[in-house]
C-alpha atoms as a PDB file:
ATOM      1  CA  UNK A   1     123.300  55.435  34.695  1.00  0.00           C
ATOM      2  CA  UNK A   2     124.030  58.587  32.289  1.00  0.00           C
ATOM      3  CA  UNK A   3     120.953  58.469  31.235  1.00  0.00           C
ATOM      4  CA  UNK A   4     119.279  58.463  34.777  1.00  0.00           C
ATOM      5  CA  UNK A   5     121.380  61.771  35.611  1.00  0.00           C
ATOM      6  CA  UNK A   6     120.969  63.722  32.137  1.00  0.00           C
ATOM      7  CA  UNK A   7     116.921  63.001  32.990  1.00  0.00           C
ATOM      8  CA  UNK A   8     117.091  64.244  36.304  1.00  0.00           C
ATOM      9  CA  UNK A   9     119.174  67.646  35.278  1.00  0.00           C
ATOM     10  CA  UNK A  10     116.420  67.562  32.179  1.00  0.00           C
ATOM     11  CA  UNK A  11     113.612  67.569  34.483  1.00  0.00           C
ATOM     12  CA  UNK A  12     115.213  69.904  37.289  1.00  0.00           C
ATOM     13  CA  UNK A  13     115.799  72.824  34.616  1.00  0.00           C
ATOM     14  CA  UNK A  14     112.178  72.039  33.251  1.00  0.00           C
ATOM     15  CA  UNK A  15     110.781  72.559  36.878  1.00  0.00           C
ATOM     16  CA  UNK A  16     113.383  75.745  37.371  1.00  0.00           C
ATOM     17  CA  UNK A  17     111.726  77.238  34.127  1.00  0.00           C
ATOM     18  CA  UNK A  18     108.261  76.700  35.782  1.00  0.00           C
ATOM     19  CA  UNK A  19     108.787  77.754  38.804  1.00  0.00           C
ATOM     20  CA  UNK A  20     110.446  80.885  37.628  1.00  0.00           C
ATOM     21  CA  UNK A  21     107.532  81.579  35.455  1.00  0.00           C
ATOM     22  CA  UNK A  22     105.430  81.736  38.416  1.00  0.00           C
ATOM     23  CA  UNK A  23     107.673  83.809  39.978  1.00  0.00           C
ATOM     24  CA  UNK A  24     107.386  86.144  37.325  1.00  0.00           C
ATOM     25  CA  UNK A  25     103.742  86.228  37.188  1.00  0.00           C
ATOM     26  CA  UNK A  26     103.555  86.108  41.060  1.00  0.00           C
ATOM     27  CA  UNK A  27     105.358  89.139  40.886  1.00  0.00           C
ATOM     28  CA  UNK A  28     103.309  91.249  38.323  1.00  0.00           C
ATOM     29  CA  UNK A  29     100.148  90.471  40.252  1.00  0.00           C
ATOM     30  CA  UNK A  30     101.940  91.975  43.487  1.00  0.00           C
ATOM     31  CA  UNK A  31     103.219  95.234  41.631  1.00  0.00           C
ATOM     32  CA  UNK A  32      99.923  95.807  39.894  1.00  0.00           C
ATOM     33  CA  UNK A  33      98.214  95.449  43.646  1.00  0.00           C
ATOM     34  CA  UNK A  34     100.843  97.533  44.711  1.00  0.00           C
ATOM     35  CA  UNK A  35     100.171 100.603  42.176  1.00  0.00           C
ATOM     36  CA  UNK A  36      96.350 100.104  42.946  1.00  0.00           C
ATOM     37  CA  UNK A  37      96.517 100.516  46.278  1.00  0.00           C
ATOM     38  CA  UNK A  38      98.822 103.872  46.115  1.00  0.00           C
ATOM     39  CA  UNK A  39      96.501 104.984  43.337  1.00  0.00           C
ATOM     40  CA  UNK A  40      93.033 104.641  45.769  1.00  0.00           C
ATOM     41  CA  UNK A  41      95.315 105.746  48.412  1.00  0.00           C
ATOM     42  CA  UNK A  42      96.077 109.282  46.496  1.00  0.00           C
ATOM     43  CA  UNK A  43      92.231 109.451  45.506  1.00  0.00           C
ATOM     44  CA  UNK A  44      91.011 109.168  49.106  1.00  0.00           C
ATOM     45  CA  UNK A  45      92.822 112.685  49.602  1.00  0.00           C
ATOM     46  CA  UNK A  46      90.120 113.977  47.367  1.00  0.00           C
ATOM     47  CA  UNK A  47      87.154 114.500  49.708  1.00  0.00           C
ATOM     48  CA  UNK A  48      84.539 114.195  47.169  1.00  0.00           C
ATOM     49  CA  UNK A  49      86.507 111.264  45.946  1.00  0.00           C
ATOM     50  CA  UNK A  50      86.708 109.896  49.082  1.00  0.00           C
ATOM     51  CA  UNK A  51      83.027 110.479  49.702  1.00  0.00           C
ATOM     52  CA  UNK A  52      81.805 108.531  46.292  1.00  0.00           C
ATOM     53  CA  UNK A  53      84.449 105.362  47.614  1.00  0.00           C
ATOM     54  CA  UNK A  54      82.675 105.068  50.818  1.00  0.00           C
ATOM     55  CA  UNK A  55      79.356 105.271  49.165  1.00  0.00           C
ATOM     56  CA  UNK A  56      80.238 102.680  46.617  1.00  0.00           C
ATOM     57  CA  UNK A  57      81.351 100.709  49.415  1.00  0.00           C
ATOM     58  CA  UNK A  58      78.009 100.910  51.565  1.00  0.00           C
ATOM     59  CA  UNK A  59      76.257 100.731  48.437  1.00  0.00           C
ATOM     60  CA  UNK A  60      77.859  97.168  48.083  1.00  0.00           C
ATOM     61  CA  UNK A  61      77.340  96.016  51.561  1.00  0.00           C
ATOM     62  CA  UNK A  62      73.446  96.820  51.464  1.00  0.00           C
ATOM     63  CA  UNK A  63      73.271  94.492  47.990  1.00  0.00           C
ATOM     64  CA  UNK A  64      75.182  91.786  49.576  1.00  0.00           C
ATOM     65  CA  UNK A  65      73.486  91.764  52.357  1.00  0.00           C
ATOM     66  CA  UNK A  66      69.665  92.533  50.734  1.00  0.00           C
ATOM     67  CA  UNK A  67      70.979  89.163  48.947  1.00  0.00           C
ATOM     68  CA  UNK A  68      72.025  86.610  52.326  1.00  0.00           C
ATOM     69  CA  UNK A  69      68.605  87.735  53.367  1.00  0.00           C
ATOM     70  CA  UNK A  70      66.796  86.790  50.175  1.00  0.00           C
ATOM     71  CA  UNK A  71      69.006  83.024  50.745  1.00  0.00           C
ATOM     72  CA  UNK A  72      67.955  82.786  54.352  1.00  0.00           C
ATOM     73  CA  UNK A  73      64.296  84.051  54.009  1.00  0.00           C
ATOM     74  CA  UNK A  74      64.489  80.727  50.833  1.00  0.00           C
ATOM     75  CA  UNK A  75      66.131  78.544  53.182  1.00  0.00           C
ATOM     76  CA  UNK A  76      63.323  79.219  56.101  1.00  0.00           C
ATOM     77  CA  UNK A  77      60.672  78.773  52.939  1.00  0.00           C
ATOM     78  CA  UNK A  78      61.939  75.141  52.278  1.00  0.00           C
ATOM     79  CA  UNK A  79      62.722  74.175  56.106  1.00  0.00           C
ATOM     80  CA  UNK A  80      58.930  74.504  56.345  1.00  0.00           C
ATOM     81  CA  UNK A  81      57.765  72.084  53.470  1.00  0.00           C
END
């Protein structure tokens, strides 16, 4: 029976250590995010900054969606073989 409990209390503080290390790393991820966002918030003051974001954004949008129309015009192709 001792050894029953000193497994459980083994395997308890093995699960605490785990779950603390992805606390920990949980936790970076969030405070990194965190700076990032106040950083591209203080560069959007910056008109021309601001200006080259949007574009970059827009400039994104067009290639993703230049590429769901290159997919569907392929998937139309092979519906008609």
């Amino acid at each position: 029976m001792g050894e029953f409990f000193k497994k459980a209390f083994r395997d308890m503080k093995e699960s605490a250590k785990a779950q603390h290390e992805a606390d920990k790393a949980n936790f970076q991820a969030v405070k990194a995010e965190s700076k990032a966002q106040f950083a591209e918030a203080k560069a959007m003051r910056n008109p021309e900054k601001r200006r080259e974001m949007m574009q970059k954004s827009r400039d994104e949008q067009i290639a993703e969606a230049k590429e769901r129309t290159a997919v569907a015009e392929e998937r139309i192709a092979n519906a008609k073989k």
